[in-house]
PDB file of N, CA and C in Angstrom:
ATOM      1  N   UNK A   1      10.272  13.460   2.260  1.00  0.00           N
ATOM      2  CA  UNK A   1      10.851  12.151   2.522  1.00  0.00           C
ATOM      3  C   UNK A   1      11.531  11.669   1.249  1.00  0.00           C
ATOM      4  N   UNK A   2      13.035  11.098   1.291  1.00  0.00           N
ATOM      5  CA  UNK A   2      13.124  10.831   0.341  1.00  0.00           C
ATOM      6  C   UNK A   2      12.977   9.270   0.098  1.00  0.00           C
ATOM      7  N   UNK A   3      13.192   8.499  -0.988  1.00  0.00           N
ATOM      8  CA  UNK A   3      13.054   7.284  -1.290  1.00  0.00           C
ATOM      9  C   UNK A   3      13.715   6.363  -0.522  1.00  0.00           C
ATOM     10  N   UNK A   4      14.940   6.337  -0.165  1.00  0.00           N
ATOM     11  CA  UNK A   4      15.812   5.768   0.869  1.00  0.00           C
ATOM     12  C   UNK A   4      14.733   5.784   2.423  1.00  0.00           C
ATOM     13  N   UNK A   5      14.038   6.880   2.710  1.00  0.00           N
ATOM     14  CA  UNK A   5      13.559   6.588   3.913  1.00  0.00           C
ATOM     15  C   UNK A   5      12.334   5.489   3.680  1.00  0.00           C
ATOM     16  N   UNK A   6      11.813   5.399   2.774  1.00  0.00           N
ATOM     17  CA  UNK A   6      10.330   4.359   2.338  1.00  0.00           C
ATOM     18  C   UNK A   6      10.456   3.028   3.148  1.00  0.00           C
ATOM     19  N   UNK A   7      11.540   2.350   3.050  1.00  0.00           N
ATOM     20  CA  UNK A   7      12.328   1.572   3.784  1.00  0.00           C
ATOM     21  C   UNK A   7      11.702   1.395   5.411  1.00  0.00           C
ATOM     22  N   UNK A   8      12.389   2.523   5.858  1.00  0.00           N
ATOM     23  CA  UNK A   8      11.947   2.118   7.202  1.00  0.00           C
ATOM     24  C   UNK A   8      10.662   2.906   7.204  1.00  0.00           C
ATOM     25  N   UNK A   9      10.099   3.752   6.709  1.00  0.00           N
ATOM     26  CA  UNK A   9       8.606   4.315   6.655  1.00  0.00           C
ATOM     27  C   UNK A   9       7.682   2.795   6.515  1.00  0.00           C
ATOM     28  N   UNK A  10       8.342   1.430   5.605  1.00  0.00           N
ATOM     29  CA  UNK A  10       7.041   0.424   5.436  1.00  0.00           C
ATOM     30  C   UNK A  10       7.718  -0.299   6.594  1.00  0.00           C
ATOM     31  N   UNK A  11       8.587  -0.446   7.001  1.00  0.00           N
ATOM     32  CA  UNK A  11       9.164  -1.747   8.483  1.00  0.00           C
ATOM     33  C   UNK A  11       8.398  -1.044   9.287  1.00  0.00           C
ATOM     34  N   UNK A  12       7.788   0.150   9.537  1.00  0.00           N
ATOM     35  CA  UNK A  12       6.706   0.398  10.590  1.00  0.00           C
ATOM     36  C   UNK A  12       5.676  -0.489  10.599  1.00  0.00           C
ATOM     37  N   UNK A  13       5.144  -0.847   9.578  1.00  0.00           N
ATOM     38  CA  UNK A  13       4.255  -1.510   8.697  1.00  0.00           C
ATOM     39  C   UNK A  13       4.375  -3.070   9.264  1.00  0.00           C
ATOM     40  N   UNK A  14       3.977  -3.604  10.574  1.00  0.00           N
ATOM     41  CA  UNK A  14       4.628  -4.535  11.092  1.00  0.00           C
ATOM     42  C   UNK A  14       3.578  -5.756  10.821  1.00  0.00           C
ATOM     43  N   UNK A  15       3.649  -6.384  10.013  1.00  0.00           N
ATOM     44  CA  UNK A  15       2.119  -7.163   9.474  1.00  0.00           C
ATOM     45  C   UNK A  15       2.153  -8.693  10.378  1.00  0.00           C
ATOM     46  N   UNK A  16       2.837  -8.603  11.575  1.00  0.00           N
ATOM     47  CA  UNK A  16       2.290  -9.401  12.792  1.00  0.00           C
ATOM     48  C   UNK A  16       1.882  -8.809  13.756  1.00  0.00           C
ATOM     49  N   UNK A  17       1.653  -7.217  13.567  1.00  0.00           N
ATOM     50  CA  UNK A  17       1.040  -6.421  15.172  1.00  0.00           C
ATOM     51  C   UNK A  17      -0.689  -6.374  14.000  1.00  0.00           C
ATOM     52  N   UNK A  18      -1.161  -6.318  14.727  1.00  0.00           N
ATOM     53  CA  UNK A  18      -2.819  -6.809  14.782  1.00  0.00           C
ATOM     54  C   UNK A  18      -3.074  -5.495  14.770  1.00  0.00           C
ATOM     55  N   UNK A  19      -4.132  -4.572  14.197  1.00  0.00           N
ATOM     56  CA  UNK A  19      -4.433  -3.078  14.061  1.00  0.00           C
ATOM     57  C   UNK A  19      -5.898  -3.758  15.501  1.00  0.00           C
ATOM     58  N   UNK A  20      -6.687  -2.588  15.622  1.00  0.00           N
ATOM     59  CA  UNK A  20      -7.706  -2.400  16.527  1.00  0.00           C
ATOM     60  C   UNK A  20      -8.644  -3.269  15.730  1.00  0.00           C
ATOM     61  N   UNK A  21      -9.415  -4.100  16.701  1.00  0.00           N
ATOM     62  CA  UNK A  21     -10.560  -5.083  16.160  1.00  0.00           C
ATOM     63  C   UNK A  21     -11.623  -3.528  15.939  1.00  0.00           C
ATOM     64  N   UNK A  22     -12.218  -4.271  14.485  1.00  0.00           N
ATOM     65  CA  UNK A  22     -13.319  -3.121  14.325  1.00  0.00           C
ATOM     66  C   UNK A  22     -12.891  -1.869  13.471  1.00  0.00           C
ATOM     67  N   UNK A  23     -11.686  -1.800  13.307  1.00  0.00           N
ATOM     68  CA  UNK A  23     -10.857  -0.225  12.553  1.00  0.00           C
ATOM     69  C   UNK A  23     -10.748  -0.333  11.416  1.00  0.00           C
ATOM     70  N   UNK A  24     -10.802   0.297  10.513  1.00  0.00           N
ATOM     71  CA  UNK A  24     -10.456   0.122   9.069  1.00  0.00           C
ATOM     72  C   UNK A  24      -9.007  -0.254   8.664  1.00  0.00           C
ATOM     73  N   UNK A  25      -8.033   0.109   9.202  1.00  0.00           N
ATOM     74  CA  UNK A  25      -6.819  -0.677   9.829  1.00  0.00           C
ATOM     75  C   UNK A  25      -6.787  -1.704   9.365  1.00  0.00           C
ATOM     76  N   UNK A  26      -7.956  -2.725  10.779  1.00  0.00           N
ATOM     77  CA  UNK A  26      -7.889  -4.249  10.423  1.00  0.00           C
ATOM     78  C   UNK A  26      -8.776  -4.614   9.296  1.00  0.00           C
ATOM     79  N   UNK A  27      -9.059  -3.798   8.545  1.00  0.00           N
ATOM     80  CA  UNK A  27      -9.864  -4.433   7.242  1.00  0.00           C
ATOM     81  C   UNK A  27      -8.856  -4.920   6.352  1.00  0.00           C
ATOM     82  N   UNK A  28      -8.086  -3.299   6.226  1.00  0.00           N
ATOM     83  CA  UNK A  28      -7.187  -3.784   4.914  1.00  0.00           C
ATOM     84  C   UNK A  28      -5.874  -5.093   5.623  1.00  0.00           C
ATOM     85  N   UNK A  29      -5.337  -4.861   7.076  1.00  0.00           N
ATOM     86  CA  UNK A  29      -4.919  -5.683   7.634  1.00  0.00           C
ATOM     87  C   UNK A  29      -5.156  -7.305   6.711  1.00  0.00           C
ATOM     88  N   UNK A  30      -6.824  -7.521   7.569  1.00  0.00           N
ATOM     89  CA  UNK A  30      -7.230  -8.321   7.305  1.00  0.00           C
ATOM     90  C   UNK A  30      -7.224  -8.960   5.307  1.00  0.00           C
ATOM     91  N   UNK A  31      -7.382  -8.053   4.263  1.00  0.00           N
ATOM     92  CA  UNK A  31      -7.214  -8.276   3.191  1.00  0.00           C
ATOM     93  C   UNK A  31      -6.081  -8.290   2.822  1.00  0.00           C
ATOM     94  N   UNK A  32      -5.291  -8.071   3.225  1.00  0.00           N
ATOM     95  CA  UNK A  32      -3.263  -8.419   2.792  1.00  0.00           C
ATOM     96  C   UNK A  32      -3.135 -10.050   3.534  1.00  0.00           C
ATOM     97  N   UNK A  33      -3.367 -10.126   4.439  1.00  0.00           N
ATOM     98  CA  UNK A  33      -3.476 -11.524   5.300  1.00  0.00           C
ATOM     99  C   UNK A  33      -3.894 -12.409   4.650  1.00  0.00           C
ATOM    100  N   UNK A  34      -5.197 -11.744   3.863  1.00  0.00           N
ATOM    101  CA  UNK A  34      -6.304 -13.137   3.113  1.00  0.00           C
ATOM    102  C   UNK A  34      -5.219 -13.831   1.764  1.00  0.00           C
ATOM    103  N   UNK A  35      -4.187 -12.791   1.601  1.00  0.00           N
ATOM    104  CA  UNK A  35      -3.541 -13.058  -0.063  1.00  0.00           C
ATOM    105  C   UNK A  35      -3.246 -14.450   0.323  1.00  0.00           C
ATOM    106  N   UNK A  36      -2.166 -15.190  -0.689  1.00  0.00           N
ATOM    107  CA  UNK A  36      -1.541 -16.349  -0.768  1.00  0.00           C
ATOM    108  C   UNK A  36      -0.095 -14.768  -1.173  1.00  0.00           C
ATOM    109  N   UNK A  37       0.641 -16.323  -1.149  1.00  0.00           N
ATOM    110  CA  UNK A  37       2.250 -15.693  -0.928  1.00  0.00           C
ATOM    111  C   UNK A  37       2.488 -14.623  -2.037  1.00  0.00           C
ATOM    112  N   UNK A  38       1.956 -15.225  -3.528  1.00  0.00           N
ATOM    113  CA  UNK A  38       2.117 -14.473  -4.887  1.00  0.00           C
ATOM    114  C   UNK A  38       1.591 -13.192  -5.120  1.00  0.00           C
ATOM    115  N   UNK A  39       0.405 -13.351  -3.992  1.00  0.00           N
ATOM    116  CA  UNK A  39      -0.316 -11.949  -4.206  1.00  0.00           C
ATOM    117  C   UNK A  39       0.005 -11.114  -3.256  1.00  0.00           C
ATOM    118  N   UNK A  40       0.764 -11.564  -2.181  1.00  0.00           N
ATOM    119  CA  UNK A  40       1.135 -10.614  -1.230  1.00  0.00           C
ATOM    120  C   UNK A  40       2.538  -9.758  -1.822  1.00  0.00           C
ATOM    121  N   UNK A  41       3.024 -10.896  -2.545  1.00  0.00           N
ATOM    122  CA  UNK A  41       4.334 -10.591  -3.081  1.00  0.00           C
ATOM    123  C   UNK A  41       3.980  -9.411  -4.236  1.00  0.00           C
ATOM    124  N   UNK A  42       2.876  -9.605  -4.989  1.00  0.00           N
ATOM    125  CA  UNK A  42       2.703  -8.316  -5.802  1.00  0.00           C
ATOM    126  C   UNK A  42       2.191  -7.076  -5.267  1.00  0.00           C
ATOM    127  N   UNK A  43       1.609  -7.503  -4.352  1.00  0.00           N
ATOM    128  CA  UNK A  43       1.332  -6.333  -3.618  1.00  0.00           C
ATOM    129  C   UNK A  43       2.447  -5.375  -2.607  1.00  0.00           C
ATOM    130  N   UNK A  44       3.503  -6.112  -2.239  1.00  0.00           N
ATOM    131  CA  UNK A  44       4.065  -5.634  -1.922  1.00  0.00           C
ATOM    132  C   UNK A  44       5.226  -4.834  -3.093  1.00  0.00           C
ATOM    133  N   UNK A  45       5.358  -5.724  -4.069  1.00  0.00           N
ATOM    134  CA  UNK A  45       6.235  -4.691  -5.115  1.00  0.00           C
ATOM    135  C   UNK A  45       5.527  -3.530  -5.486  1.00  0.00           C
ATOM    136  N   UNK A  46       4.221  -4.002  -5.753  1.00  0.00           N
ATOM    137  CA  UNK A  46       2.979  -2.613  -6.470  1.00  0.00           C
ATOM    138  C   UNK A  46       3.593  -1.304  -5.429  1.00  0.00           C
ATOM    139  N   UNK A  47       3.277  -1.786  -3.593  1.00  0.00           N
ATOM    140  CA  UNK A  47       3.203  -0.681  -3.092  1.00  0.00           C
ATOM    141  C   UNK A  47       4.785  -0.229  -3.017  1.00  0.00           C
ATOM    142  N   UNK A  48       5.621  -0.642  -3.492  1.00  0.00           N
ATOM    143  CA  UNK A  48       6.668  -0.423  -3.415  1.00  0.00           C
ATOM    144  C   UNK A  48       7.313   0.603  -5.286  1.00  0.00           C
ATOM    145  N   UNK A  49       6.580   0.031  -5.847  1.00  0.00           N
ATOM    146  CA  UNK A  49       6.660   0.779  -7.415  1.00  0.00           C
ATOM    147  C   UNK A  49       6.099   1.809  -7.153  1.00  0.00           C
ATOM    148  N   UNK A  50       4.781   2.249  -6.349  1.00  0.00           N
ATOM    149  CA  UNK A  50       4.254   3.509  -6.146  1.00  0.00           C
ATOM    150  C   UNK A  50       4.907   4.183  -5.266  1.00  0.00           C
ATOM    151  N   UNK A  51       5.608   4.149  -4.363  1.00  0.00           N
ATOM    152  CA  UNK A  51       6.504   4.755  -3.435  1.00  0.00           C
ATOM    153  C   UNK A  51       7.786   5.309  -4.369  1.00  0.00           C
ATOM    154  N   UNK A  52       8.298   4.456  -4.649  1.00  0.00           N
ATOM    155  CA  UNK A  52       9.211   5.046  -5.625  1.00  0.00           C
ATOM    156  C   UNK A  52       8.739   6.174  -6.777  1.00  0.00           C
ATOM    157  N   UNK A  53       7.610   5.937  -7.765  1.00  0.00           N
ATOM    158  CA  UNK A  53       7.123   6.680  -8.131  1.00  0.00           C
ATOM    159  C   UNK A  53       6.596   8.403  -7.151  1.00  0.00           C
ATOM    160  N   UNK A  54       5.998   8.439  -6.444  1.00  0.00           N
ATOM    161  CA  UNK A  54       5.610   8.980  -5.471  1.00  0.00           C
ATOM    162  C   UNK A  54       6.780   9.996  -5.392  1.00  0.00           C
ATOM    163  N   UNK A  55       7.504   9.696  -4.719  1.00  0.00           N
ATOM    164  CA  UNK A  55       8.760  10.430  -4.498  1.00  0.00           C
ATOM    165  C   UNK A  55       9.651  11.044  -5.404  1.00  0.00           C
ATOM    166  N   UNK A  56       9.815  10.136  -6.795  1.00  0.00           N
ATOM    167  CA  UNK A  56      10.135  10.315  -7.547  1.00  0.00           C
ATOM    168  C   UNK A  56       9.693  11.514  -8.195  1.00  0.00           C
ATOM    169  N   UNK A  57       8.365  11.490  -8.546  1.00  0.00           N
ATOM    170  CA  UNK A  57       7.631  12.383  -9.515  1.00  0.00           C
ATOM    171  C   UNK A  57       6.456  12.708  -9.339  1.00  0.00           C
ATOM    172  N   UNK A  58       5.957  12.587  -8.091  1.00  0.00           N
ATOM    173  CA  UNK A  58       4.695  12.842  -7.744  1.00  0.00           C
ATOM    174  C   UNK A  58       3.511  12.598  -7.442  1.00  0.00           C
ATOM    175  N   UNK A  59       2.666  12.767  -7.129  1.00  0.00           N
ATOM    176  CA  UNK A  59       1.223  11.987  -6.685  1.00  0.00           C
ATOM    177  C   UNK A  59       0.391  11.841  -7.735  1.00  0.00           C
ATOM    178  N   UNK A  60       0.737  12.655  -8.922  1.00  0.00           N
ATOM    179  CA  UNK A  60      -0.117  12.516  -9.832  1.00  0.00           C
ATOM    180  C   UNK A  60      -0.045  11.212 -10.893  1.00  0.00           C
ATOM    181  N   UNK A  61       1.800  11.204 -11.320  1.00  0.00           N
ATOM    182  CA  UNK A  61       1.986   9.817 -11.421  1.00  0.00           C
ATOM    183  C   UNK A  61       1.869   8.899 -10.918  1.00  0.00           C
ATOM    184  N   UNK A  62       1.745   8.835  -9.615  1.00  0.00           N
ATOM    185  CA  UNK A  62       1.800   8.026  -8.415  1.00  0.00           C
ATOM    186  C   UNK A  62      -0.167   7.431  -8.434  1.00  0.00           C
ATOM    187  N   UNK A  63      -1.000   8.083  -8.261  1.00  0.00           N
ATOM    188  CA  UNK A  63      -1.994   7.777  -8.789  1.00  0.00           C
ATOM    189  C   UNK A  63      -2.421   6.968 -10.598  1.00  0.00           C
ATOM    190  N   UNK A  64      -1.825   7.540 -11.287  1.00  0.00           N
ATOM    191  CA  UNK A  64      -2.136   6.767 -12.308  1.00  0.00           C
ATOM    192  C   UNK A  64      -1.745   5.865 -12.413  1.00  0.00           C
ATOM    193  N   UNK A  65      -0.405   5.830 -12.404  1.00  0.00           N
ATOM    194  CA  UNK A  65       0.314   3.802 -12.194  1.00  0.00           C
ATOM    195  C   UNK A  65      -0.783   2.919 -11.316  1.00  0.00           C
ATOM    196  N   UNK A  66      -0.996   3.682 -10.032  1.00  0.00           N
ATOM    197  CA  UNK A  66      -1.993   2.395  -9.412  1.00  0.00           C
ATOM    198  C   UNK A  66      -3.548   2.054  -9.809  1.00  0.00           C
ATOM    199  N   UNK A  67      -4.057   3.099 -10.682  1.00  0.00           N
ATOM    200  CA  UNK A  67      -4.837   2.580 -10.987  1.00  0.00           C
ATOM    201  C   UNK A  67      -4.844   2.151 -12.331  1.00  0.00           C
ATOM    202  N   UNK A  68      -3.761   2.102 -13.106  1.00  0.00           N
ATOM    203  CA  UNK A  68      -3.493   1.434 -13.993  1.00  0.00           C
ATOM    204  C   UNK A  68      -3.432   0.090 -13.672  1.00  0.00           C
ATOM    205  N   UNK A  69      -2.451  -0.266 -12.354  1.00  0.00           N
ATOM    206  CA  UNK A  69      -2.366  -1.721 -12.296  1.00  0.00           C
ATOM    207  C   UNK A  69      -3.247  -1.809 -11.566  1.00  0.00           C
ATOM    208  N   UNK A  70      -4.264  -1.574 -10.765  1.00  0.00           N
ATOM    209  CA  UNK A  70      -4.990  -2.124 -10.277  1.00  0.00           C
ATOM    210  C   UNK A  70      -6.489  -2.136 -10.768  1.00  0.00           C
ATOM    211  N   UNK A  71      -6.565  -1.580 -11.991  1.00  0.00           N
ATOM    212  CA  UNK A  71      -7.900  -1.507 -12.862  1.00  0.00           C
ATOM    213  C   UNK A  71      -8.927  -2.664 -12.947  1.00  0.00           C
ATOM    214  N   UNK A  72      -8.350  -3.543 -12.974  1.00  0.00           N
ATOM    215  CA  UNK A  72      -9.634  -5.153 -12.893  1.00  0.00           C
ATOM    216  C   UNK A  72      -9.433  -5.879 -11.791  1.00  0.00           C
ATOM    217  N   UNK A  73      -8.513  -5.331 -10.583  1.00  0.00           N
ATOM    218  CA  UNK A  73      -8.653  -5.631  -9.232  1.00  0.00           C
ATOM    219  C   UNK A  73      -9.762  -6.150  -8.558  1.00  0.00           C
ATOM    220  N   UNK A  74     -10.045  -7.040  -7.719  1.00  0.00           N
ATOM    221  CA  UNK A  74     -11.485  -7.051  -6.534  1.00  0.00           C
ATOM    222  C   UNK A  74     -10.583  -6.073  -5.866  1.00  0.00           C
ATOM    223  N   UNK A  75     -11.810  -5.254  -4.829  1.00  0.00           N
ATOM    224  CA  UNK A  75     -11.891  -4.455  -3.879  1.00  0.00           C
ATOM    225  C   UNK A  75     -10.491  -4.936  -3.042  1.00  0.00           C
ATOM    226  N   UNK A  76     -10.927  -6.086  -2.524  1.00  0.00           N
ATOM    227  CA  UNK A  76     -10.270  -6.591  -1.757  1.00  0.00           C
ATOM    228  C   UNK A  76      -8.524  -6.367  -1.936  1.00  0.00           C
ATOM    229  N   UNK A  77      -8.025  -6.667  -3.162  1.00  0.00           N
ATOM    230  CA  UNK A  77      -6.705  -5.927  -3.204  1.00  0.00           C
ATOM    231  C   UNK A  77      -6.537  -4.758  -3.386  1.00  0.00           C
ATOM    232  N   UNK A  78      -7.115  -4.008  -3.565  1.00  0.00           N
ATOM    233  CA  UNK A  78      -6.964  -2.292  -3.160  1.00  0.00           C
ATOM    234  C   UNK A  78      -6.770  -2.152  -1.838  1.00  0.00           C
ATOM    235  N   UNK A  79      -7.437  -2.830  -0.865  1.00  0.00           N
ATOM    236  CA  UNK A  79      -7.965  -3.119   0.566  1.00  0.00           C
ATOM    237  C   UNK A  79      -6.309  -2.848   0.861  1.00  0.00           C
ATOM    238  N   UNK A  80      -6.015  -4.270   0.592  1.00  0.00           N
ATOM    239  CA  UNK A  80      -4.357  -4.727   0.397  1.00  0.00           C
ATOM    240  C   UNK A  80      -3.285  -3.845   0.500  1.00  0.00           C
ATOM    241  N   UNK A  81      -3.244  -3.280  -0.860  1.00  0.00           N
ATOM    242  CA  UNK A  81      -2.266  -2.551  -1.515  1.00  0.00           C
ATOM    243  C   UNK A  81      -2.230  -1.068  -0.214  1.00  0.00           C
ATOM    244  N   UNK A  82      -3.724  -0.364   0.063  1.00  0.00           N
ATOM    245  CA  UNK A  82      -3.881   0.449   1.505  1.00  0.00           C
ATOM    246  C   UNK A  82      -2.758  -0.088   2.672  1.00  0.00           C
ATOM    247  N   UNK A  83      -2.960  -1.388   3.202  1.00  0.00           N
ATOM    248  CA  UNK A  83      -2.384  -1.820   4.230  1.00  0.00           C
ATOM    249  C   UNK A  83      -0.888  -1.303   4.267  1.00  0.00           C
ATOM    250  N   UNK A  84      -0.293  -1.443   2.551  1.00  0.00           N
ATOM    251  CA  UNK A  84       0.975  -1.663   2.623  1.00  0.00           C
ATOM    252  C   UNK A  84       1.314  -0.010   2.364  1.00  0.00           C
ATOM    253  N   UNK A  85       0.962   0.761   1.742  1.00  0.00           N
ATOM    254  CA  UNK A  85       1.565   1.738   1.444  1.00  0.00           C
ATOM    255  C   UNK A  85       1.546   3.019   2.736  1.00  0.00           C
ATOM    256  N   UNK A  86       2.711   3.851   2.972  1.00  0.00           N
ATOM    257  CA  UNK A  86       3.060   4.572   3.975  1.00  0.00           C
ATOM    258  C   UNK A  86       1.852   5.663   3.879  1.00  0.00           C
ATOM    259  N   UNK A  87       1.900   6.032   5.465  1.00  0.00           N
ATOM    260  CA  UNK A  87       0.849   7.560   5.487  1.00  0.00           C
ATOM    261  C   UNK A  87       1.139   8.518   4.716  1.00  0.00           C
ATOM    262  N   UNK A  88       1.863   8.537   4.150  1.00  0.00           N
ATOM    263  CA  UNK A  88       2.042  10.112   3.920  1.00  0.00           C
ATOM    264  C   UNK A  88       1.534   9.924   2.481  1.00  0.00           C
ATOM    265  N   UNK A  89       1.369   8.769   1.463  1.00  0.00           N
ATOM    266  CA  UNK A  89       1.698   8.293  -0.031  1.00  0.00           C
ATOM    267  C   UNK A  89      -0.407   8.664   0.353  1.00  0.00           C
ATOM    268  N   UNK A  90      -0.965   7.627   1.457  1.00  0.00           N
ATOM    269  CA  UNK A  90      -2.106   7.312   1.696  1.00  0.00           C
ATOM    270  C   UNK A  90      -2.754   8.899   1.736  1.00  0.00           C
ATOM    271  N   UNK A  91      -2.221   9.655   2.683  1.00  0.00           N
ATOM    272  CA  UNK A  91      -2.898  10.946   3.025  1.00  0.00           C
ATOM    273  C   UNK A  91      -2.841  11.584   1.143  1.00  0.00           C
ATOM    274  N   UNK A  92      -2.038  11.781   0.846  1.00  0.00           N
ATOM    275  CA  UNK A  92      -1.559  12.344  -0.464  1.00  0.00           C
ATOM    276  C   UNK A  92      -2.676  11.651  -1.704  1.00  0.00           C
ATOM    277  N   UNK A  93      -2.923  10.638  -1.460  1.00  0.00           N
ATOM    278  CA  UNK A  93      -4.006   9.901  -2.412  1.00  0.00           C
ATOM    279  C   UNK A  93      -5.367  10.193  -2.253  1.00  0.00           C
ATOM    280  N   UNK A  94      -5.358  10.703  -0.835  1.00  0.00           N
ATOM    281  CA  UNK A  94      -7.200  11.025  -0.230  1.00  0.00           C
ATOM    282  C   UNK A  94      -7.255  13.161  -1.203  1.00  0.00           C
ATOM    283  N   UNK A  95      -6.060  13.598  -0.916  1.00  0.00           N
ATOM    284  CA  UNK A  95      -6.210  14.745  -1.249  1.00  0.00           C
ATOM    285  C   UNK A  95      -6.769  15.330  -2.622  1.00  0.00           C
TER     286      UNK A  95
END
């Protein structure tokens, strides 16, 4: 995938369709929802700096940037930052 597709890979990402009550889905759902505007807004650049990264140069960079910025995080915005970033960045992070 290249970077140009990330785009419509996160407009899938439809954060008024409701995931399954009970799914881990609606957890992180639910923790992007809980932000205020500022934190949604960083969260959405974060997952958007790692996508670019990602593609750019790899999962390995792609991992360290986020836990660089997200090092003194609550849970809860990791939760977040999950919601927003595409499957393939997500699958690639579990590996």
């Amino acid at each position: 995938m290249q970077l140009k597709d990330f785009a419509s890979e996160s407009e899938q990402l439809n954060d008024e369709k409701r995931p399954p009550s009970g799914s881990a889905a609606e957890i992180k759902y639910e923790a992007y929802k809980s932000l205020d505007e500022d934190g949604k807004q960083f969260i959405d650049q974060l997952a958007y700096e790692i996508s670019v990264i990602f593609y750019e140069t790899g999962i390995d960079k792609a991992k360290e940037y986020m836990q660089e910025s997200m090092q003194n995080s609550e849970h809860e915005w990791t939760l977040a930052l999950w919601w927003k970033l595409g499957s393939k960045i997500r699958t690639a992070f579990k590996k």
